[in-house]
Protein backbone atom coordinates (compact mmCIF):
# COMPACT_ATOMS: atom_id res chain seq x y z
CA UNK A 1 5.87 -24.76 7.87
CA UNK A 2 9.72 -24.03 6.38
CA UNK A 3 12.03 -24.43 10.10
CA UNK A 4 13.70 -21.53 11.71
CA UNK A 5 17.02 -22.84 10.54
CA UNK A 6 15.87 -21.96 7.01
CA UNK A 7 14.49 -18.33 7.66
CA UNK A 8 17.97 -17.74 8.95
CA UNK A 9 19.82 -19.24 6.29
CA UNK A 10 18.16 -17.44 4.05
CA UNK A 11 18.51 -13.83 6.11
CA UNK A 12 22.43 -14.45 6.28
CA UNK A 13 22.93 -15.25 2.60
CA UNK A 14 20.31 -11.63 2.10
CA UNK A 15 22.03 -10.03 4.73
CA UNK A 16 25.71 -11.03 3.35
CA UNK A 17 24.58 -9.37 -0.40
CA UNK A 18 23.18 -6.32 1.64
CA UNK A 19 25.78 -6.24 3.34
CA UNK A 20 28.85 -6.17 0.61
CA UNK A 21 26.69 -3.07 -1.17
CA UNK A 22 26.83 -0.91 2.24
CA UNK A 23 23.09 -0.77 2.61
CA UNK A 24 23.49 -2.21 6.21
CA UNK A 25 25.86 0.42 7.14
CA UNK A 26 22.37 2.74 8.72
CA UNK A 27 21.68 -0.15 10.80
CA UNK A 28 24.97 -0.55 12.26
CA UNK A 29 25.56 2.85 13.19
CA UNK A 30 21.89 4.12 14.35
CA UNK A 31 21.52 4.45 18.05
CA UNK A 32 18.07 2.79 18.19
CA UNK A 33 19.46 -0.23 17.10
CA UNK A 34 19.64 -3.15 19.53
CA UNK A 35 22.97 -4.76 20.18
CA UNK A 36 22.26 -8.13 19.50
CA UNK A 37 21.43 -6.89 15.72
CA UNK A 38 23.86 -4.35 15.63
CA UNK A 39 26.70 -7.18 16.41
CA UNK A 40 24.84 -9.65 13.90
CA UNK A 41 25.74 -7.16 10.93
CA UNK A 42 29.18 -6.35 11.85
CA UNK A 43 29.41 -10.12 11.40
CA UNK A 44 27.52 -10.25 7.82
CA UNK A 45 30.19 -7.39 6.46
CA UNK A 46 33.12 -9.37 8.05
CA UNK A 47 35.69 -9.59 5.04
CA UNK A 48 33.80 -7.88 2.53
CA UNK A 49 35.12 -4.50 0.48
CA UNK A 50 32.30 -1.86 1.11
CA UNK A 51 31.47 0.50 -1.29
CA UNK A 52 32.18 4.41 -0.47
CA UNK A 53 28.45 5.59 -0.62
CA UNK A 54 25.61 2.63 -0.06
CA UNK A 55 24.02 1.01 -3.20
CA UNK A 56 20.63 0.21 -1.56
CA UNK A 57 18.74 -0.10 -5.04
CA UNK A 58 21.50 -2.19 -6.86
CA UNK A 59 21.38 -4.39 -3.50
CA UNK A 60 17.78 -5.14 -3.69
CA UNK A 61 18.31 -6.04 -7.51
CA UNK A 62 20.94 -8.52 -6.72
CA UNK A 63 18.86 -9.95 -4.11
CA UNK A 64 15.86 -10.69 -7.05
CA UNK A 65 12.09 -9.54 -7.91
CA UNK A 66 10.55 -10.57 -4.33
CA UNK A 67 13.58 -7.87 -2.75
CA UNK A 68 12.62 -5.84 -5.46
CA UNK A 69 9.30 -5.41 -3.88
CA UNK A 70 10.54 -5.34 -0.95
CA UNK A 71 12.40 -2.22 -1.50
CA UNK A 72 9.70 -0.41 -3.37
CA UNK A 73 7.33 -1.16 -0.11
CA UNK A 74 10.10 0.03 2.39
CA UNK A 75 11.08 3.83 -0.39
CA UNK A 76 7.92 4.61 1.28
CA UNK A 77 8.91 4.50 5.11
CA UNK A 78 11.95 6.79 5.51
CA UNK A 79 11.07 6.09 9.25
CA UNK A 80 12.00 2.34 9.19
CA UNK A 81 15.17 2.72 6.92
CA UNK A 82 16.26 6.52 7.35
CA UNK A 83 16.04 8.97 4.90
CA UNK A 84 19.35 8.07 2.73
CA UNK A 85 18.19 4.64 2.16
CA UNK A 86 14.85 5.79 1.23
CA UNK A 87 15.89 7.84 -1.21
CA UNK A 88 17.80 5.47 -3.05
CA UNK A 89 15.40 2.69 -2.59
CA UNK A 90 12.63 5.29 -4.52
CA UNK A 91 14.66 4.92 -7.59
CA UNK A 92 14.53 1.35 -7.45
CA UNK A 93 13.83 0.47 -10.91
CA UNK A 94 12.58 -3.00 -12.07
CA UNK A 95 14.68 -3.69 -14.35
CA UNK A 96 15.46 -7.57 -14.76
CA UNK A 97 16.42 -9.52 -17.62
CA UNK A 98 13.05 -10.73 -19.32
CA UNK A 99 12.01 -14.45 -19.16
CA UNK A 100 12.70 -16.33 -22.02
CA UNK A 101 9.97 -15.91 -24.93
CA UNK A 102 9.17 -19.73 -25.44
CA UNK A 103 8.01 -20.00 -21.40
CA UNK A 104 6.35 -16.34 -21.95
CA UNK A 105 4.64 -18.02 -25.16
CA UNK A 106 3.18 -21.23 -23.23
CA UNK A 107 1.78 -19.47 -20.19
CA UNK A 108 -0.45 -17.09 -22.76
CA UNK A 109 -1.43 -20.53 -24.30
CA UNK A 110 -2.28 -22.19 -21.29
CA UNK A 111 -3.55 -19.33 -19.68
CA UNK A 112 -5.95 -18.36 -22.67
CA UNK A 113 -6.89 -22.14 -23.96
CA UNK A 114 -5.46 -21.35 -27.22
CA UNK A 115 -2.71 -21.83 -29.60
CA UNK A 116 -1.09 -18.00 -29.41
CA UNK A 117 -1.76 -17.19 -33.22
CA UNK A 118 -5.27 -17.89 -32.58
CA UNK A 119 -5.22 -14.78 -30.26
CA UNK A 120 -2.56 -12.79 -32.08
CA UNK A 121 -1.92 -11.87 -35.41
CA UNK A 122 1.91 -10.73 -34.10
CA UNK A 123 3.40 -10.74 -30.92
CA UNK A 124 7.13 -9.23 -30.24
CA UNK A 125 9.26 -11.58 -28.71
CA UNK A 126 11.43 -8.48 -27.24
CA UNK A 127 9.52 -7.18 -24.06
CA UNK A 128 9.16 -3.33 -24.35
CA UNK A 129 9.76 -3.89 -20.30
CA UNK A 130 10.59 -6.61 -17.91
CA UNK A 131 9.69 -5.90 -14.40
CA UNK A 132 10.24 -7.79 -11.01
CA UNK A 133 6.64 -9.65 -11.39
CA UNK A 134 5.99 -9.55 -15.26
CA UNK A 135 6.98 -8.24 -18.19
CA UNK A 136 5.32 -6.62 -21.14
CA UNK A 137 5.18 -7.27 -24.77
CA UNK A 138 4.00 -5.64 -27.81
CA UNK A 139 1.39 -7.56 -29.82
CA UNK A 140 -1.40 -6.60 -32.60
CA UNK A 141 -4.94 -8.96 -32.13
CA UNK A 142 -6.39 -10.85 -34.60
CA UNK A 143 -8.82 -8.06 -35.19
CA UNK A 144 -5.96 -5.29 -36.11
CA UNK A 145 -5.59 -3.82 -32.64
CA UNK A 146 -2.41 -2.86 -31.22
CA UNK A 147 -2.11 -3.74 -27.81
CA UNK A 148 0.30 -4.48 -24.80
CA UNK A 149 0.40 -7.88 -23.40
CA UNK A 150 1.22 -8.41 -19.32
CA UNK A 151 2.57 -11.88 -18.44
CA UNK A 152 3.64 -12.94 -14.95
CA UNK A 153 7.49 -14.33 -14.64
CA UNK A 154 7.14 -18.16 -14.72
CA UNK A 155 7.92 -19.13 -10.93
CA UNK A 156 7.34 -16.09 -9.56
CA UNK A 157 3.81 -17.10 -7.37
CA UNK A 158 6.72 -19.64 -5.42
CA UNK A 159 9.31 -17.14 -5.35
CA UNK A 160 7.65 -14.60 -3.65
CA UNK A 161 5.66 -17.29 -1.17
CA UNK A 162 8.81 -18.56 0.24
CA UNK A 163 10.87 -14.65 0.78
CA UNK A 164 7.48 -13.06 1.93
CA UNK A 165 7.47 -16.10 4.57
CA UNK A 166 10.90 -14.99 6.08
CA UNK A 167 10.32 -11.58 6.05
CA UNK A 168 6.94 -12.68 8.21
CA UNK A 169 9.08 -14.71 10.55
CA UNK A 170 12.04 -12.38 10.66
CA UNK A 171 9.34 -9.27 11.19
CA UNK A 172 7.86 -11.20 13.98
CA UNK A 173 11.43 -11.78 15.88
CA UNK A 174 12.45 -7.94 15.63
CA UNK A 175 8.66 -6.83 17.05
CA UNK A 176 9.47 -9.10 19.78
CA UNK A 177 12.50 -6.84 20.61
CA UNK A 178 10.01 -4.04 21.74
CA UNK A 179 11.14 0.01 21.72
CA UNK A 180 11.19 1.45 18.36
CA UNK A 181 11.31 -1.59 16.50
CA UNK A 182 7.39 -2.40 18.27
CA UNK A 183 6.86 1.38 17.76
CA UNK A 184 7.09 0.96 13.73
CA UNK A 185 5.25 -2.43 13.55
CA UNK A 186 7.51 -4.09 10.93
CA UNK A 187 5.24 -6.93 10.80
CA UNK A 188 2.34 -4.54 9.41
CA UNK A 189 4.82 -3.20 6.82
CA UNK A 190 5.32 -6.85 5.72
CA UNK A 191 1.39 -7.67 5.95
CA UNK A 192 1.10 -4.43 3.85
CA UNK A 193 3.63 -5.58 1.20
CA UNK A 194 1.92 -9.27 1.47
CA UNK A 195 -1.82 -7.72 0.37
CA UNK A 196 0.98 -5.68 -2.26
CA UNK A 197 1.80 -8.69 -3.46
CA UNK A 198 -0.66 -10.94 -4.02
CA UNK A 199 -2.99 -8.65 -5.59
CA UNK A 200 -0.20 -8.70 -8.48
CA UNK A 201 0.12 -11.95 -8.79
CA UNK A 202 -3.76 -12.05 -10.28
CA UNK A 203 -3.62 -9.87 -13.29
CA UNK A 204 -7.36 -10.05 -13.69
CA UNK A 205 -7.56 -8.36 -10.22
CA UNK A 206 -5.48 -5.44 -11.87
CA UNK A 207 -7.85 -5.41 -15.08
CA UNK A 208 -10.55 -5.00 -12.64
CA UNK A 209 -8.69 -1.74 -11.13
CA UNK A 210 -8.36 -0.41 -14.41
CA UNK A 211 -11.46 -0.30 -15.00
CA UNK A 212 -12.68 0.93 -12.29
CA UNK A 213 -10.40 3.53 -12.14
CA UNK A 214 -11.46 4.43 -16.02
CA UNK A 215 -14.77 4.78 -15.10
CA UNK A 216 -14.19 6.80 -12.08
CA UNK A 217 -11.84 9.38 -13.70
CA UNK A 218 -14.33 9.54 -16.51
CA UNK A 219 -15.34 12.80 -15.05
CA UNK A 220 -11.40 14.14 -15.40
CA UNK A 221 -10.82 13.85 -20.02
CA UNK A 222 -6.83 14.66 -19.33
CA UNK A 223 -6.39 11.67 -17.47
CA UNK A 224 -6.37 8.14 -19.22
CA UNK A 225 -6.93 4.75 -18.29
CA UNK A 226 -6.43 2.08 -21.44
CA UNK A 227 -8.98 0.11 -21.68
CA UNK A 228 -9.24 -3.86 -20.79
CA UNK A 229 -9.28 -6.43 -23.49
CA UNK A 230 -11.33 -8.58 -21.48
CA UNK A 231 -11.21 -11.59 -23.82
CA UNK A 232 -7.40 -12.24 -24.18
CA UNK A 233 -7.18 -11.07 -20.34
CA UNK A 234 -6.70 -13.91 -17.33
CA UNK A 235 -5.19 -14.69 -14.07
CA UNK A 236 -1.39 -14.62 -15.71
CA UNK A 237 -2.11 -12.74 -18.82
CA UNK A 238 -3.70 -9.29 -19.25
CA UNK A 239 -3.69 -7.29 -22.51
CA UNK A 240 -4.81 -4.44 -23.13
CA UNK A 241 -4.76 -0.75 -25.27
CA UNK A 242 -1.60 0.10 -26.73
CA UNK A 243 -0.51 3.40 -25.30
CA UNK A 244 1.48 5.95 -27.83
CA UNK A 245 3.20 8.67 -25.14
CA UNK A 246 6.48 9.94 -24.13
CA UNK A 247 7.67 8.88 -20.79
CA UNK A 248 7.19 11.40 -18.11
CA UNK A 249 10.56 10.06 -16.70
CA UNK A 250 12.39 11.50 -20.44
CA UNK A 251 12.08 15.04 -19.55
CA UNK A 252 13.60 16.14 -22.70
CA UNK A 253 11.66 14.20 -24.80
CA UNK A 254 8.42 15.80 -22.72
CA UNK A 255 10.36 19.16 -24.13
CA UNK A 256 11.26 18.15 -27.64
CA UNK A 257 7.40 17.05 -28.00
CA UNK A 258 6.24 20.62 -26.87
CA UNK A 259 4.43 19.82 -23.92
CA UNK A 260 3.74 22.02 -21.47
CA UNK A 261 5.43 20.87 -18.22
CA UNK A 262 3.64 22.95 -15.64
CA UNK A 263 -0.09 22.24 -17.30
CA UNK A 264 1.08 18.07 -16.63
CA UNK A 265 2.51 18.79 -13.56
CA UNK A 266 -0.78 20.57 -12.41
CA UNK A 267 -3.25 18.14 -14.31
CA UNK A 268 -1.43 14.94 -12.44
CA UNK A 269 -1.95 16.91 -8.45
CA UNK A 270 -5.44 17.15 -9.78
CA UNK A 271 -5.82 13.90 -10.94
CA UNK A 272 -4.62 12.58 -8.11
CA UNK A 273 -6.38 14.37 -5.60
CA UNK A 274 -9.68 13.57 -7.40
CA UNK A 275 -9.09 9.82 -6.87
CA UNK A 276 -7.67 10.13 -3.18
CA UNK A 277 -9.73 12.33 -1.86
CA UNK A 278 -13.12 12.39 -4.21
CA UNK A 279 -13.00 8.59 -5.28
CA UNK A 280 -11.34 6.70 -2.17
CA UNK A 281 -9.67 4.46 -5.22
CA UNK A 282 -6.54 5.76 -6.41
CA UNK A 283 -2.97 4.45 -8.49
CA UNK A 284 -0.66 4.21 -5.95
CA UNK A 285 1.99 3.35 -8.24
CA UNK A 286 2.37 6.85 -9.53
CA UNK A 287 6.09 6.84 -10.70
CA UNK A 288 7.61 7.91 -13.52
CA UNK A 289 7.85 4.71 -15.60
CA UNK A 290 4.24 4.39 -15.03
CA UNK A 291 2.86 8.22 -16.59
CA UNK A 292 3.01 9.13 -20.28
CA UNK A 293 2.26 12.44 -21.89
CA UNK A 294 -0.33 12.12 -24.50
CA UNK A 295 0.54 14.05 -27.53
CA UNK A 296 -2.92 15.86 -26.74
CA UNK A 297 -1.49 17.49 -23.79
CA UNK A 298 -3.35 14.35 -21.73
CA UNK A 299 -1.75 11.83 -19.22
CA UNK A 300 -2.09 7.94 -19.54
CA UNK A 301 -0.81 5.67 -16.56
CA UNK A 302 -0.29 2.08 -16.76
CA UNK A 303 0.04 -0.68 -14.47
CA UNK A 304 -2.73 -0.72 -12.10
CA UNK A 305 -1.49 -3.69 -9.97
CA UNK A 306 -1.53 -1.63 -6.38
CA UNK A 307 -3.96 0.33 -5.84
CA UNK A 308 -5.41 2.20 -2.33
CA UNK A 309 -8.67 2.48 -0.99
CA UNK A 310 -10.24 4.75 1.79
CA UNK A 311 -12.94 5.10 3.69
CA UNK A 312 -15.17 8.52 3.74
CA UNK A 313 -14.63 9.00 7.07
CA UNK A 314 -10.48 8.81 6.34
CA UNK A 315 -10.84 10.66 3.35
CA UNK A 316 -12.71 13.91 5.09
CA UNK A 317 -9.82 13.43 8.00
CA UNK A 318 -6.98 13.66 5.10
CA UNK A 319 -8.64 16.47 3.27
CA UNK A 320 -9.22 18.70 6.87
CA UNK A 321 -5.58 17.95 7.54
CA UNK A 322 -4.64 18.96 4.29
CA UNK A 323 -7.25 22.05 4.13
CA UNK A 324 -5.45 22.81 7.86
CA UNK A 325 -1.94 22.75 6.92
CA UNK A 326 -2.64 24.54 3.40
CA UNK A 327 -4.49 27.52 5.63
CA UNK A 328 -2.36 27.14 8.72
CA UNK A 329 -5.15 25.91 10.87
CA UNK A 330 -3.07 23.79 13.35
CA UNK A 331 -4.93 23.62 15.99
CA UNK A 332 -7.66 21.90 13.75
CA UNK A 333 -5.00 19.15 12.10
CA UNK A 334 -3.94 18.18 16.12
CA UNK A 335 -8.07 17.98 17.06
CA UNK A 336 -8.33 15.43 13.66
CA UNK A 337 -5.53 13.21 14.73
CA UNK A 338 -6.92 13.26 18.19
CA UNK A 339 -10.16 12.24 16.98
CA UNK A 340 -8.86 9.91 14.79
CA UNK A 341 -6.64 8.00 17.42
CA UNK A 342 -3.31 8.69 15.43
CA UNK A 343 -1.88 10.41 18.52
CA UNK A 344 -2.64 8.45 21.98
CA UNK A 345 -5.30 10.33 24.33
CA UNK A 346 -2.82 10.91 27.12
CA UNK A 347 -1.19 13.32 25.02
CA UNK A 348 -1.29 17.23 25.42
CA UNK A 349 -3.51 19.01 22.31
CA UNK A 350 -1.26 22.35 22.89
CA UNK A 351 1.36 20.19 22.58
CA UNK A 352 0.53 18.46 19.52
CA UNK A 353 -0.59 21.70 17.72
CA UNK A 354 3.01 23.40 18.48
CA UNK A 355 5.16 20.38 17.24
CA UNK A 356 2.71 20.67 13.50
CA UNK A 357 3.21 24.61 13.37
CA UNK A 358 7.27 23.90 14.00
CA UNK A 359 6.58 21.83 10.85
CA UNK A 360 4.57 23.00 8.77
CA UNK A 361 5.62 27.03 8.85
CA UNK A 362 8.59 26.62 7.25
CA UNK A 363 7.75 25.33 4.29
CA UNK A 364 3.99 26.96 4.01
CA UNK A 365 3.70 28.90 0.41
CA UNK A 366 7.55 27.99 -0.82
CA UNK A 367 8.36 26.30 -4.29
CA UNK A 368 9.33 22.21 -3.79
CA UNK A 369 12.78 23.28 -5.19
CA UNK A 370 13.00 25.34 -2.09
CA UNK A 371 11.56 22.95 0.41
CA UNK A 372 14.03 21.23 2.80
CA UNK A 373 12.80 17.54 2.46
CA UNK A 374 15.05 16.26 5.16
CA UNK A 375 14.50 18.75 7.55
CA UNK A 376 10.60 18.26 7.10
CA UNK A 377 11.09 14.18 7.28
CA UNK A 378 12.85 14.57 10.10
CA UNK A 379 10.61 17.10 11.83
CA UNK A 380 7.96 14.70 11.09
CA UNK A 381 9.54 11.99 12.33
CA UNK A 382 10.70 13.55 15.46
CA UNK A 383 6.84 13.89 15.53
CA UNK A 384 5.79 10.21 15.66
CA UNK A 385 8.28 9.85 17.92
CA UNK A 386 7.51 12.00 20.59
CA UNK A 387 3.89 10.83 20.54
CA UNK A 388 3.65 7.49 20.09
CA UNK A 389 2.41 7.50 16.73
CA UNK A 390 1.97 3.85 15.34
CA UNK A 391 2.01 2.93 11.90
CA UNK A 392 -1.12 3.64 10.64
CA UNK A 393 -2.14 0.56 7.55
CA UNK A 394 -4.84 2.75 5.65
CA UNK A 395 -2.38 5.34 5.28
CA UNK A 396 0.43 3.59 3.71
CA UNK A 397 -0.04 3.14 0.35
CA UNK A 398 -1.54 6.76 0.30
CA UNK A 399 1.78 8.91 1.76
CA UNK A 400 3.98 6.59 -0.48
CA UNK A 401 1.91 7.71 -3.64
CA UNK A 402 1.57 11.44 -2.16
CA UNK A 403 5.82 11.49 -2.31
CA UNK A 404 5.83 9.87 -5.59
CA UNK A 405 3.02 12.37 -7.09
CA UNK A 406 5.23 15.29 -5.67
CA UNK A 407 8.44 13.89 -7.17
CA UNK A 408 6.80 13.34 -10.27
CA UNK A 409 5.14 17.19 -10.22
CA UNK A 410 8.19 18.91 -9.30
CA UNK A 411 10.17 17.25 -11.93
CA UNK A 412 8.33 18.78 -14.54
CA UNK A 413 7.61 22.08 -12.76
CA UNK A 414 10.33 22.87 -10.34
CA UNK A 415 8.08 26.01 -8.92
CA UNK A 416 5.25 24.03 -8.32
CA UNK A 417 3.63 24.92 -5.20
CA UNK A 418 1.55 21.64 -3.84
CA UNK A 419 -0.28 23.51 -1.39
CA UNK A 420 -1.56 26.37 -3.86
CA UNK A 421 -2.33 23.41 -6.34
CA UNK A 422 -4.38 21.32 -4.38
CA UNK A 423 -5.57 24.35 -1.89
CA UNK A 424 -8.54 24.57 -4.22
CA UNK A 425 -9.62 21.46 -4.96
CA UNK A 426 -9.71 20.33 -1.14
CA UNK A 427 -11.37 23.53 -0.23
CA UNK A 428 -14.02 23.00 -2.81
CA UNK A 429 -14.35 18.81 -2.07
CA UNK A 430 -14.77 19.92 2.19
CA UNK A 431 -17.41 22.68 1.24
CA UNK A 432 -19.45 20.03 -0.67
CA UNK A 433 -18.68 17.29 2.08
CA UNK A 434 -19.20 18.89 5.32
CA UNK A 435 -21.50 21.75 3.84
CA UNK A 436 -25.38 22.05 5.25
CA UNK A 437 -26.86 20.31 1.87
CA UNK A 438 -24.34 17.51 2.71
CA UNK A 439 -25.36 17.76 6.20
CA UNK A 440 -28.98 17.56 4.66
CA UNK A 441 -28.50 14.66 2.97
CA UNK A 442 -26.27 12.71 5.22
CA UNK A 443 -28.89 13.18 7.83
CA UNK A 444 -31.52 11.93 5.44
CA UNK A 445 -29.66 8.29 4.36
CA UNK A 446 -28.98 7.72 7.83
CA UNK A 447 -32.77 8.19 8.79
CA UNK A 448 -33.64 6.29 6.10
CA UNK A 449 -31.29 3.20 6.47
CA UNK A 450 -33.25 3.13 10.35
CA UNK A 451 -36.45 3.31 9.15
CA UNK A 452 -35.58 0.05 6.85
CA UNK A 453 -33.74 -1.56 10.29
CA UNK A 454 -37.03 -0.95 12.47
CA UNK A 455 -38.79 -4.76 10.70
CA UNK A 456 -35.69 -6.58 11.87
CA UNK A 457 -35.45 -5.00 14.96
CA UNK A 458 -39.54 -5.72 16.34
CA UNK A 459 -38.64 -8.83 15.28
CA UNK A 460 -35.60 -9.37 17.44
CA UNK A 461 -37.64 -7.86 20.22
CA UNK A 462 -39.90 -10.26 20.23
CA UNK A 463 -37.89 -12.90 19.77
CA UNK A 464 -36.32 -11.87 23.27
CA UNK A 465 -39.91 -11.44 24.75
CA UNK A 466 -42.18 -13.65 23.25
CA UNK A 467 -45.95 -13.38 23.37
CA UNK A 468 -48.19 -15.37 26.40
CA UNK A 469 -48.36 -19.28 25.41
CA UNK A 470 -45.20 -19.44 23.57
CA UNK A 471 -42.70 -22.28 25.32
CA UNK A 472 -40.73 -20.10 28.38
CA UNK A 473 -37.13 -19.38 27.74
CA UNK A 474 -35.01 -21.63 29.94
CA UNK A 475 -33.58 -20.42 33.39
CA UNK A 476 -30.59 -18.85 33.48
CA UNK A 477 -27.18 -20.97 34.27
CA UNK A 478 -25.89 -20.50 37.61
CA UNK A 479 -22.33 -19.30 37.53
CA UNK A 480 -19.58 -21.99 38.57
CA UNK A 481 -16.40 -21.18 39.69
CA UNK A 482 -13.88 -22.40 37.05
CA UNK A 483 -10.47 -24.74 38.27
CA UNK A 484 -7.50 -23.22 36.86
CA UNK A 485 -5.68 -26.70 35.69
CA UNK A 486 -1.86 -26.77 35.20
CA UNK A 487 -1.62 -27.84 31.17
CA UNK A 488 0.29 -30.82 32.33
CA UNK A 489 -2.79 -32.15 33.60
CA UNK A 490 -5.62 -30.75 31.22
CA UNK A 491 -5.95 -33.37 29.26
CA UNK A 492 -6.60 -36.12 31.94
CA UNK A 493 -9.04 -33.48 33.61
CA UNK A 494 -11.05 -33.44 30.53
CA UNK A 495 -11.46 -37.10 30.40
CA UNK A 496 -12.57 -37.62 33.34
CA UNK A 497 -15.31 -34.70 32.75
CA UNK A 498 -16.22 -36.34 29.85
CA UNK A 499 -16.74 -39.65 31.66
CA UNK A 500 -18.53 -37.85 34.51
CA UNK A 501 -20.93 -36.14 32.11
CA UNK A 502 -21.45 -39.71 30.07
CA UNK A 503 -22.80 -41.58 33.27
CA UNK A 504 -24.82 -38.62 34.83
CA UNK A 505 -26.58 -38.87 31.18
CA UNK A 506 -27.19 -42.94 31.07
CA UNK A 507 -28.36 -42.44 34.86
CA UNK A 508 -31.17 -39.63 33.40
CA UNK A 509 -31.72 -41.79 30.36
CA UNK A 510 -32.80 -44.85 32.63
């Protein structure tokens, strides 16, 4: 276990960069902040020139790939870091200089048990992009196949074991400090960025999202996973198909090409809401690096390394609240976070259902150009606030992809309407969900999966009342009134049970 002395050591030098880029400045000037921290960055900046505006993305960059992470984890909670530092943190871009090619060249070797022209007839030693946790380079198989290859940085398993284990300890301390900081349970954030993490780091877990993701968007043709080239594909190499697109983050490229902006704007909501809400598996790394435009008029996305998951049961919550804030059904989006235990019990429904309406009206049927983000973040906020409302881990990864599918959307159709967009796809999903032939055949599974139960459970019964002649259960234990023993002492007590218990035994024995 690395000592405290080290966690700090290493906060102060991460604090110091921070620090000299102005992305502590938030901290130091937010109310909520407790002293003791607020007085603990005044001493970080102490000397340094601060930039006019904060560089929160350029700070994480200096501060290498595990901060990198880091960043992209905390874009999503505006909450924790305020809106300004969210914003900039969203455009974090991974952009690192690429790992030499001779230490990219032995971990495919030792990673796929062969010499690398064995496996490749060419590989490009220029990676078409380096990243915080890999980078990616252009090769052609063996077999003709052009394909992109995924390597993990050499080091970077260690790298990101030894930052994520300050962040734990550091997460822990500030939890400890109650209020707001306990409100936003920072240590979840980091235990959500851990899972993040580590799924990454095994590139044949992200070959298995791909495909699973391929085959459940089968049912959607404008949406593209590549496919997995299994055999050149393990735990720090994955290749697989080679995709020819424009960018989605090139807008005028997207124009020079003659797509139509709107039709990919529309067919990515879509997209997404079929895997969100339909699938319970979805990309939740939806940015604009990660989406080309097919020259089909179809979208591809790469880089399947986090991806969500939820439950049914989550899934019909999301789509009610989203069916209830499309159709201005209030009252019903308050009675689903009620039931769901998002807002505490010993809150007032009313209540509740007035704060969503002074949300939610207005910004009901207007363009996203027009939309007030910060007024709505902050009326939302205000909202979690007021009620308690705890982090919620399921929900995460999904309202970080939700902004970044928005962003995406809007960039390419500035009129886009989410609510009309998705209105009838949630409407149509809840109809077939919570209809009476889903009702039907909800009712019938769960009769069925009794029926199958009712073996084990004679069984059990008569295991607890067994039939005349079988050997009696044994008497119940009297209850004994338990010594409450100092700790100081605990140890000697138990001895001397043990010993007690020892002779009583030889004395029964004899």
């Amino acid at each position: 276990m690395t000592p405290s002395f080290v966690h700090l050591w290493r906060l102060a030098r991460w604090g110091r960069t921070l620090a000299r880029h102005g992305a502590l400045r938030g901290i130091e000037r937010d109310v909520l902040t407790p002293p003791t921290i607020r007085r603990f960055v005044r001493l970080l900046r102490f000397g340094a020139r601060l930039p006019d505006q904060p560089a929160y993305a350029d700070a994480f960059e200096a501060l290498g790939p595990a901060a990198i992470k880091l960043g992209q984890a905390l874009a999503t909670r505006p909450d924790l870091v305020g809106e300004q530092a969210a914003a900039e943190l969203f455009r974090l871009q991974d952009a690192l200089p690429p790992a030499p090619f001779p230490a990219i060249r032995a971990t495919i070797e030792q990673s796929l048990e062969k010499p690398i022209g064995e496996i490749f007839a060419s590989i490009e030693e220029e990676p078409v992009g380096a990243a915080s946790v890999a980078q990616v380079h252009r090769a052609v198989t063996t077999d003709g196949r052009t394909v992109a290859v995924k390597v993990l940085r050499p080091g970077i398993e260690e790298e990101l074991a030894r930052a994520i284990e300050t962040y734990e300890w550091a997460a822990a301390h500030a939890e400890l400090m109650g209020g707001e900081l306990s409100r936003l349970r920072p240590r979840l954030v980091i235990a959500t960025f851990k899972q993040w993490t580590a799924r990454e780091l095994d590139l044949r877990r992200e070959a298995a999202s791909a495909s699973e993701l391929a085959e459940n968007m089968a049912a959607v043709p404008g949406f593209v996973v590549p496919a997995i080239d299994w055999s050149r594909t393990a735990r720090r190499v994955m290749t697989m198909e080679w995709i020819d697109g424009v960018k989605m983050a090139d807008r005028a490229a997207i124009a020079e090409a003659g797509h139509d902006s709107k039709a990919l704007a529309a067919l990515l909501v879509q997209a997404f809401l079929r895997q969100a809400i339909a699938d319970g598996f979805f990309h939740a790394d939806l940015h604009q690096g990660n989406l080309f435009a097919l020259p089909d008029g179809r979208i591809a996305a790469i880089d399947f390394g986090i991806m969500g998951r939820i439950d049914r049961r989550a899934r019909l919550w999301l789509a009610e609240i989203l069916h209830g804030l499309i159709t201005g059904n209030y009252r019903r989006v308050a009675e689903i976070h009620f039931e769901a235990g998002y807002v505490p019990p010993h809150h007032n429904l009313g209540e509740f259902t007035t704060a969503l309406r002074a949300v939610g009206e207005p910004i009901r049927g207007l363009p996203a150009k027009d939309i007030s983000i910060g007024q709505m973040l902050d009326g939302l906020f205000a909202i979690t606030r007021d009620f308690d409302m705890q982090t919620q881990p399921h929900l995460l990864l999904l309202q970080k992809t939700m902004v970044m599918v928005e962003g995406v959307a809007a960039g390419l159709n500035p009129d886009l309407n989410m609510w009309e967009t998705s209105g009838p796809f949630v409407k149509e999903w809840l109809r077939s969900e919570l209809g009476p032939e889903a009702w039907l055949a909800d009712r019938i599974v769960d009769d069925l999966r009794t029926i199958a139960r009712l073996p084990d459970l004679v069984r059990r019964i008569e295991a607890q009342f067994p039939a005349p002649g079988a050997a009696p259960p044994p008497p119940p234990l009297p209850e004994v009134a338990l010594i409450r023993i100092n700790s100081g002492w605990r140890y000697a007590a138990v001895a001397v049970l043990a010993a007690a218990a020892g002779i009583a035994a030889a004395l029964l024995l004899n």
